[in-house]
Protein backbone atom coordinates (compact mmCIF):
# COMPACT_ATOMS: atom_id res chain seq x y z
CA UNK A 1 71.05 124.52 101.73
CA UNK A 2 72.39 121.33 100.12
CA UNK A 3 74.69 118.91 102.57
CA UNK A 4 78.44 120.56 102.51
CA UNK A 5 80.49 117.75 102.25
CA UNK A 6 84.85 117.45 102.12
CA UNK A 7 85.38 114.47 100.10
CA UNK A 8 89.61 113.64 101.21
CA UNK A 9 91.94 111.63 99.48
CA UNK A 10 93.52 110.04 101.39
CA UNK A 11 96.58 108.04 99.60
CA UNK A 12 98.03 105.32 100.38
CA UNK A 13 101.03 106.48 98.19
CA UNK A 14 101.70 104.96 94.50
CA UNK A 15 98.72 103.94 93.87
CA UNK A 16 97.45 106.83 91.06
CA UNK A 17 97.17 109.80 93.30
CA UNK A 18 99.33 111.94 90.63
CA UNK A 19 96.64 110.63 88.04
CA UNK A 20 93.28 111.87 90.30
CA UNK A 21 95.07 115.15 91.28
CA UNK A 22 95.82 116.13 87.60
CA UNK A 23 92.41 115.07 86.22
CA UNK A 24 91.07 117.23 90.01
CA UNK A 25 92.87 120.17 88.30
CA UNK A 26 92.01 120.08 84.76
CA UNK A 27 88.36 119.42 85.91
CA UNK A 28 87.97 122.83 88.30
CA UNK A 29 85.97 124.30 86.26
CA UNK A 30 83.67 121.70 85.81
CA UNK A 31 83.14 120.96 89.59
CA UNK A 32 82.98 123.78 90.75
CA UNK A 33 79.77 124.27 88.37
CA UNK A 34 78.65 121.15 90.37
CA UNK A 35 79.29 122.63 93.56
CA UNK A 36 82.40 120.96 94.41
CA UNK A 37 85.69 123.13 94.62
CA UNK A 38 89.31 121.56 94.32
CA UNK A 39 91.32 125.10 95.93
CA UNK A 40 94.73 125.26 95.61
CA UNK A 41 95.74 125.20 99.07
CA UNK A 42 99.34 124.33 98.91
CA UNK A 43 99.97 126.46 95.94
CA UNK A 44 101.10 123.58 93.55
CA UNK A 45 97.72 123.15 91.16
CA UNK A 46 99.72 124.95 87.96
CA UNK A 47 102.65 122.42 88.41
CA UNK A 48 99.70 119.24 88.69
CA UNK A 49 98.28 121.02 85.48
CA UNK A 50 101.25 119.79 83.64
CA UNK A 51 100.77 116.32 85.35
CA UNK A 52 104.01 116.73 87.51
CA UNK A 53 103.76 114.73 90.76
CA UNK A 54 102.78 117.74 93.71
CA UNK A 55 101.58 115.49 96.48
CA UNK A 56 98.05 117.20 95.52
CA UNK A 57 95.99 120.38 97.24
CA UNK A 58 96.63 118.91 100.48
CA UNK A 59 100.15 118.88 100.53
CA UNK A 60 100.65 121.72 102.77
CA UNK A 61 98.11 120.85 105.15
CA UNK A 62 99.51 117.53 105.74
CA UNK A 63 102.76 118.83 106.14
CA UNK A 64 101.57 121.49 108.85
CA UNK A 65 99.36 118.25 110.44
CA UNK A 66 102.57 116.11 110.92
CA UNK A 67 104.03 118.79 113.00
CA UNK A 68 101.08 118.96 115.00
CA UNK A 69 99.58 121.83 113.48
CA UNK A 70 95.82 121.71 113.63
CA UNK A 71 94.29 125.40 113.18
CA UNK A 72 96.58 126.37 110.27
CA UNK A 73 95.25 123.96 108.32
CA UNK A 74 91.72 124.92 109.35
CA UNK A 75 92.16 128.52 108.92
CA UNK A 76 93.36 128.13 105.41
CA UNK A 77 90.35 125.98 104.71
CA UNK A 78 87.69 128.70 106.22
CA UNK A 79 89.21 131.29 103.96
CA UNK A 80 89.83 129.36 100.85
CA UNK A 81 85.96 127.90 99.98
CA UNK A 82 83.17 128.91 99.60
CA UNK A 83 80.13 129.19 102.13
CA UNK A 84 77.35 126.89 99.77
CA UNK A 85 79.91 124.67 98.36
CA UNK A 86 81.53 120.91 98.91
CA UNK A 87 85.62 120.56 98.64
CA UNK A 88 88.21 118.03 97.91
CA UNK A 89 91.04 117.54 99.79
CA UNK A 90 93.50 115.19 98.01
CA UNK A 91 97.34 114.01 99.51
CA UNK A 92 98.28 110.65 99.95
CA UNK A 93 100.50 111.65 102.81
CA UNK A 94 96.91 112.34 104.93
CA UNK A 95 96.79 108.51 105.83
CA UNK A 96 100.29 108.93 108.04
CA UNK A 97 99.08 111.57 109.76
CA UNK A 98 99.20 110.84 113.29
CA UNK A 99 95.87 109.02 114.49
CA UNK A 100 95.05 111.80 117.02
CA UNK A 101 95.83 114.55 114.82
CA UNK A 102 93.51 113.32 111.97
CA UNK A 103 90.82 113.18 114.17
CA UNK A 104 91.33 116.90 115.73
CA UNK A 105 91.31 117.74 112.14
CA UNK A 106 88.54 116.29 111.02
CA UNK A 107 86.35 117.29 113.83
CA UNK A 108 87.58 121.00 112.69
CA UNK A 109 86.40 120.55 109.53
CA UNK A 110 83.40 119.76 110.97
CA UNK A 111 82.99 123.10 112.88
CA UNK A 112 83.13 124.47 109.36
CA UNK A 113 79.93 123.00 108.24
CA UNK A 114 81.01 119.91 106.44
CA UNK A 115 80.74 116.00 106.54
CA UNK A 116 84.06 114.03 106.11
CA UNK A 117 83.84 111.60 104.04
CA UNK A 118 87.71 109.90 103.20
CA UNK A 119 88.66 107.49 100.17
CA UNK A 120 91.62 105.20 100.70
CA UNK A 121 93.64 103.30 97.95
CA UNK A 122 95.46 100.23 98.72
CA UNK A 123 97.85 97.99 97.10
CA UNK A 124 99.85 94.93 98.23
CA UNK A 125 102.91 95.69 100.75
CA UNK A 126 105.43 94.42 98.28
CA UNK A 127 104.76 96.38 95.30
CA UNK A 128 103.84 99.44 97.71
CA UNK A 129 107.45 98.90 98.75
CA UNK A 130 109.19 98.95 95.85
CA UNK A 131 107.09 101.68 93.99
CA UNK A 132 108.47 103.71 97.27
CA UNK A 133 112.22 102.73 96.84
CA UNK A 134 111.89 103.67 93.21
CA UNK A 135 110.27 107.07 93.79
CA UNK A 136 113.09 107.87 96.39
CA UNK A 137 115.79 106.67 93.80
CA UNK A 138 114.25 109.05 91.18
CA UNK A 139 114.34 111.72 94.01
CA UNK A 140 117.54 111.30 94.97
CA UNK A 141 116.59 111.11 98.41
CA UNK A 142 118.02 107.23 99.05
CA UNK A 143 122.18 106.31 99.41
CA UNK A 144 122.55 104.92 95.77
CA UNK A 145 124.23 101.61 97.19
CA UNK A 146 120.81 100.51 98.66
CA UNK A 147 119.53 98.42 96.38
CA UNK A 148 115.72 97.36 95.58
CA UNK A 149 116.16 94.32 98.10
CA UNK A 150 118.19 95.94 100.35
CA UNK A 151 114.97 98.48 101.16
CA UNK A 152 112.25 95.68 100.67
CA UNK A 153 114.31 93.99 103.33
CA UNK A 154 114.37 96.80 105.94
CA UNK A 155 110.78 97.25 105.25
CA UNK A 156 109.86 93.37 106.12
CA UNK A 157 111.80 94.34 109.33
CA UNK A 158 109.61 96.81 110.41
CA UNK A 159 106.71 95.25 109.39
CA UNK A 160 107.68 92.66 111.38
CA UNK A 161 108.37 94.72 114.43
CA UNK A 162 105.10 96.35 113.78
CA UNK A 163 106.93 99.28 113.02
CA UNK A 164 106.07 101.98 109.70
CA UNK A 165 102.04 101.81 109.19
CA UNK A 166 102.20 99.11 106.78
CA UNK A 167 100.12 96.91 108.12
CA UNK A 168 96.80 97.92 105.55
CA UNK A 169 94.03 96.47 108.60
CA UNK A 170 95.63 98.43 111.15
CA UNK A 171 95.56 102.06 108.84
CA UNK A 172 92.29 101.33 107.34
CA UNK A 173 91.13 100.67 111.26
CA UNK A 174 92.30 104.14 111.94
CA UNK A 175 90.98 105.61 109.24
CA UNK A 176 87.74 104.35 109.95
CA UNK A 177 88.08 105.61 113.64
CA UNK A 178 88.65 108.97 112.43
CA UNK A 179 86.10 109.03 109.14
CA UNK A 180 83.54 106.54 110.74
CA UNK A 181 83.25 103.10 109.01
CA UNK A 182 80.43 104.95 107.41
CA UNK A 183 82.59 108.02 106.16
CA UNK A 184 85.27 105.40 104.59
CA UNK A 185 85.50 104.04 101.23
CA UNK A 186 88.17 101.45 100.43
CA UNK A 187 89.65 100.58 96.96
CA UNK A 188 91.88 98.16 95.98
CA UNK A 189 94.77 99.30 93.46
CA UNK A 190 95.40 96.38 91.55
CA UNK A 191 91.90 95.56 90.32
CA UNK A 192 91.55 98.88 89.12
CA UNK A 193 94.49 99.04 87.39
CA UNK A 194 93.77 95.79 85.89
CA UNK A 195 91.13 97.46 84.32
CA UNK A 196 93.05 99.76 82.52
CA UNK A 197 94.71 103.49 83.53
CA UNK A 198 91.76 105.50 83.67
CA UNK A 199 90.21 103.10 85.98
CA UNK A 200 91.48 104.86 89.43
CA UNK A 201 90.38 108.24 87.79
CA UNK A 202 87.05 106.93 87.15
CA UNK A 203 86.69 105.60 90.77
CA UNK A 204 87.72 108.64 92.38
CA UNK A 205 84.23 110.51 90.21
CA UNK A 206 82.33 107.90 91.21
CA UNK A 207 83.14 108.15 94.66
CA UNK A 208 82.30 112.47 94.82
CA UNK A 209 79.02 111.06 92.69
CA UNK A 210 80.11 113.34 89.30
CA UNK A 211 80.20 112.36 86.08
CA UNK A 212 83.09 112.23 83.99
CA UNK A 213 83.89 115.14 81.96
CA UNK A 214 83.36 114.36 78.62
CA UNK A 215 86.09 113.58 76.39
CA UNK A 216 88.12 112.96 79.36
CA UNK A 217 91.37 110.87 78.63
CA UNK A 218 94.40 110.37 80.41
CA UNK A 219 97.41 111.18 79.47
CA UNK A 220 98.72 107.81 80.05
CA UNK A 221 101.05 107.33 83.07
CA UNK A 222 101.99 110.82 83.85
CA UNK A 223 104.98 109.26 86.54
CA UNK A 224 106.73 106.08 84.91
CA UNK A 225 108.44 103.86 86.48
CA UNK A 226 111.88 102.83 86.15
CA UNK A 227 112.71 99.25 84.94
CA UNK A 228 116.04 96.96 85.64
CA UNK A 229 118.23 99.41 83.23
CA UNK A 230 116.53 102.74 84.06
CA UNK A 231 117.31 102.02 87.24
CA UNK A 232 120.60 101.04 86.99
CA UNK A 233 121.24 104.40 85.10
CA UNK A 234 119.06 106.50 88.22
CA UNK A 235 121.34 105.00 90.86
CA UNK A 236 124.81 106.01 88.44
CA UNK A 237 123.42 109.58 87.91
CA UNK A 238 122.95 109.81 91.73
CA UNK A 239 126.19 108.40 92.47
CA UNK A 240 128.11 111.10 90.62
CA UNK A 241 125.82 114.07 91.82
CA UNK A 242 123.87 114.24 88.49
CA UNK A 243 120.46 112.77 89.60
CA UNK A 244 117.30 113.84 91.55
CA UNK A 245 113.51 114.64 90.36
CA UNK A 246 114.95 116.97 87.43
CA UNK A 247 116.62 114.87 85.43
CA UNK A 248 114.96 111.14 86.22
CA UNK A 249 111.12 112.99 85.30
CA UNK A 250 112.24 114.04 81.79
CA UNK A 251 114.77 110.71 81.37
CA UNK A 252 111.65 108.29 82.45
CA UNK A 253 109.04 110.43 80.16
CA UNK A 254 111.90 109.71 77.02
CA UNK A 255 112.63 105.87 78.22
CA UNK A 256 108.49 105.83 78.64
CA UNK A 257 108.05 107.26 75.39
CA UNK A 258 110.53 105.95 73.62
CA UNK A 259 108.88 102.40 74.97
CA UNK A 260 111.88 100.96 76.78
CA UNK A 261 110.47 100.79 80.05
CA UNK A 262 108.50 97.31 79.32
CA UNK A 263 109.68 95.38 82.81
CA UNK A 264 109.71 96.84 86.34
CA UNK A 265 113.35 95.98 88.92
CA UNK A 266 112.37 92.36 90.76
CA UNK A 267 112.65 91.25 94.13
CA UNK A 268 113.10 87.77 95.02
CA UNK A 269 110.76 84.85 94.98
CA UNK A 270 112.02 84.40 98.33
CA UNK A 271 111.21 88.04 99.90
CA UNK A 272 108.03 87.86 97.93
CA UNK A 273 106.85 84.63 99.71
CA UNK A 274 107.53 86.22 102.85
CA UNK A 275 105.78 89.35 102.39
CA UNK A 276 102.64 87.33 101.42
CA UNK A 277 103.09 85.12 104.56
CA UNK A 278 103.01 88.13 106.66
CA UNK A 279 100.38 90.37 104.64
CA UNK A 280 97.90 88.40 103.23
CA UNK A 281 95.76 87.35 106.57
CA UNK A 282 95.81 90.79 107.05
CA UNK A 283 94.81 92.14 104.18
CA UNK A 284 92.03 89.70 103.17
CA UNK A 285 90.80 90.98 106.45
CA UNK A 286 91.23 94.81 105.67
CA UNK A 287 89.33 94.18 102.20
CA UNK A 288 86.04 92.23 104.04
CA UNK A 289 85.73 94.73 106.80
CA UNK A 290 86.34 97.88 104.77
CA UNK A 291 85.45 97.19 101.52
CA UNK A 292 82.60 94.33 101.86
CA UNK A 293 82.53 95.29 97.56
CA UNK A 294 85.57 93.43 97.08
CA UNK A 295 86.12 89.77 97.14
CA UNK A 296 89.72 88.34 99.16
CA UNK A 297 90.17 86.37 96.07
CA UNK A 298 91.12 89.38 94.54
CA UNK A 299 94.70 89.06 96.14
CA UNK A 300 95.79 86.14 94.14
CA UNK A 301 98.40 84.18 94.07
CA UNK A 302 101.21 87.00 94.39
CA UNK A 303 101.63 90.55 95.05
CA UNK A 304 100.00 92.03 91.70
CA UNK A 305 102.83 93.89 89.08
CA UNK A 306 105.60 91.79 90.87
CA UNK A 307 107.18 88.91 87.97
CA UNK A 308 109.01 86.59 90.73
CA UNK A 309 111.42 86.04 88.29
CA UNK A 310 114.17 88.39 87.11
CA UNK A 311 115.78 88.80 83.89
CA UNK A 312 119.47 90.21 82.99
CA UNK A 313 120.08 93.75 82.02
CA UNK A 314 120.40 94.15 78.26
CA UNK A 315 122.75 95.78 76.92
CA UNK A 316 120.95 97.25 74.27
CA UNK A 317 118.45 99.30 76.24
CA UNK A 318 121.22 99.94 78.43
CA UNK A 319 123.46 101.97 75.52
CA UNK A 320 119.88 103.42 74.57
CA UNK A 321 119.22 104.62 77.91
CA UNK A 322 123.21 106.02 78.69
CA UNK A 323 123.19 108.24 75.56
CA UNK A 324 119.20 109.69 76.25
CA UNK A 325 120.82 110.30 79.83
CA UNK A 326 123.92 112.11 78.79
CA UNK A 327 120.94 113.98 76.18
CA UNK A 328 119.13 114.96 79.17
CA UNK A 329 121.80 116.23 80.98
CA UNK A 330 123.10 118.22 78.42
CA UNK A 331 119.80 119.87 77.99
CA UNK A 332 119.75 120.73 81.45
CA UNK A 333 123.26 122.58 81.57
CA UNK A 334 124.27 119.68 83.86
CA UNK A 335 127.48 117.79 81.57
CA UNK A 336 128.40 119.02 78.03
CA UNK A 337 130.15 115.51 77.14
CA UNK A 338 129.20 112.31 77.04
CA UNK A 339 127.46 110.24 79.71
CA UNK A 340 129.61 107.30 79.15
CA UNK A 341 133.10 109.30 78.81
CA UNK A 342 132.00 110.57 82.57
């Protein structure tokens, strides 16, 4: 019998894991004719069918894992695949699992019949930082009077008291303790991306050692991004009680499609000199030992997607943006007037 194998995303967060999990679940079908299943373990596969952002297959696991829950996790796994075939695990929560944990789970897996093998995505602190403050804004889940610099700023604190994971040697070390350095792949974000938006997609095949499905495309970015003005309109929504995933999904999709979200919220040159000061050793580091493919030049100058410099709100885009929100709103049953008579 061929080699069983559990190929497991890993995360780190934003860095395309809502991308690879929607491609994971269009493609089923066709790996699971190569012998490589994606189950739906956490019950969330039709919503990543439509390219919503589900925290992937895995999501339940982890969420049983970070309460110390081994053999759930491993039970469900027994009675989901198949005895001849490989699996895919994919959450880009796994990499905060705790240390110990991971490895009890892994060894589990193990039992089962398979080799581990784990792929983790990086990307610098900074950007990773405020991709996360934006994703909580569009959640709802952050006090709207923190601001983007506010959060970077409480995140360099941590960091600094070596406190929240983020320091990308220390959780690839980990990872590599519980995968073996020889069950670890590491890719870097940013020169993927730079590549173009299919890029990560195309990585993740490579890595399982499947071919593309033909005709594959993406669908673009299936989770935009706010800029300066989307944001501005988030953190209103969520001051009044009108925000959270709902409403900022189908806003961003308009704003995305509609093309207005051309420039991402800034931090500082300041903060971002900092951040660099206290990542880059580290990192450059991370990239030799973990993913010897990859040359430390590769960091550049600055944290990649970050301009240092940050222009005023426009007005324009700003009106655009308050009458699609009040549109969106009113489609939702949430306001029947106006956004801007609120």
């Amino acid at each position: 019998m061929a080699e069983r194998v559990c190929f497991m995303h890993v995360g780190t967060g934003k860095t395309g894991s809502t991308a690879i999990q929607s491609a994971l679940t269009h493609g089923r079908q066709y790996l699971s004719a190569r012998g490589i299943d994606y189950p739906d373990f956490s019950d969330n596969l039709h919503s990543a069918s439509k390219g919503t952002p589900t925290a992937g297959n895995g999501a339940a696991l982890v969420k049983k894992l970070r309460d110390g829950n081994v053999a759930g996790p491993i039970r469900t796994i027994g009675s989901h695949v198949p005895e001849t075939n490989s699996l895919i695990i994919s959450c880009e929560g796994i990499w905060h699992v705790p240390r110990g944990t991971l490895i009890e789970f892994l060894s589990g897996i193990r039992e089962l019949g398979f080799r581990t093998k784990g792929l983790a995505y990086f990307r610098p602190q900074a950007d990773f930082w405020v991709s996360s403050y934006l994703q909580q804004v569009k959640s709802a889940k952050l006090d709207w009077k923190v601001g983007v610099e506010d959060y970077v700023r409480r995140c360099i604190s941590r960091l600094e008291g070596n406190k929240g994971g983020w320091n990308w040697l220390v959780v690839a070390g980990h990872l590599a303790e519980a995968f073996g350095e020889d069950g670890l792949t590491v890719r870097w974000y940013p020169t993927l991306i730079s590549k173009g938006q299919d890029e990560i997609v195309k990585s993740f095949f490579s890595w399982i050692d499947v071919p593309m499905p033909e005709g594959y495309a993406s669908g673009g970015i299936v989770n935009p991004s706010p800029n300066g003005e989307a944001l501005m309109i988030l953190r209103m929504m969520n001051s009044a009680g009108l925000g959270g995933r709902a409403f900022a999904n189908e806003f961003l999709a308009q704003a995305h499609a509609s093309r207005l979200l051309d420039k991402r919220p800034m931090i500082s040159k300041e903060q971002l000199a900092l951040i660099d000061g206290l990542t880059r050793r580290d990192n450059q580091e991370m990239l030799k030992r973990y993913a010897p493919g990859y040359s430390s030049e590769l960091l550049g100058d600055a944290p990649t997607d970050l301009v240092a410099d940050q222009g005023l709100l426009r007005k324009q885009v700003v009106a655009e943006m308050l009458q699609m929100a009040g549109q969106v709103l009113a489609s939702q049953g949430t306001v029947r007037r106006p956004v801007s008579d609120a």
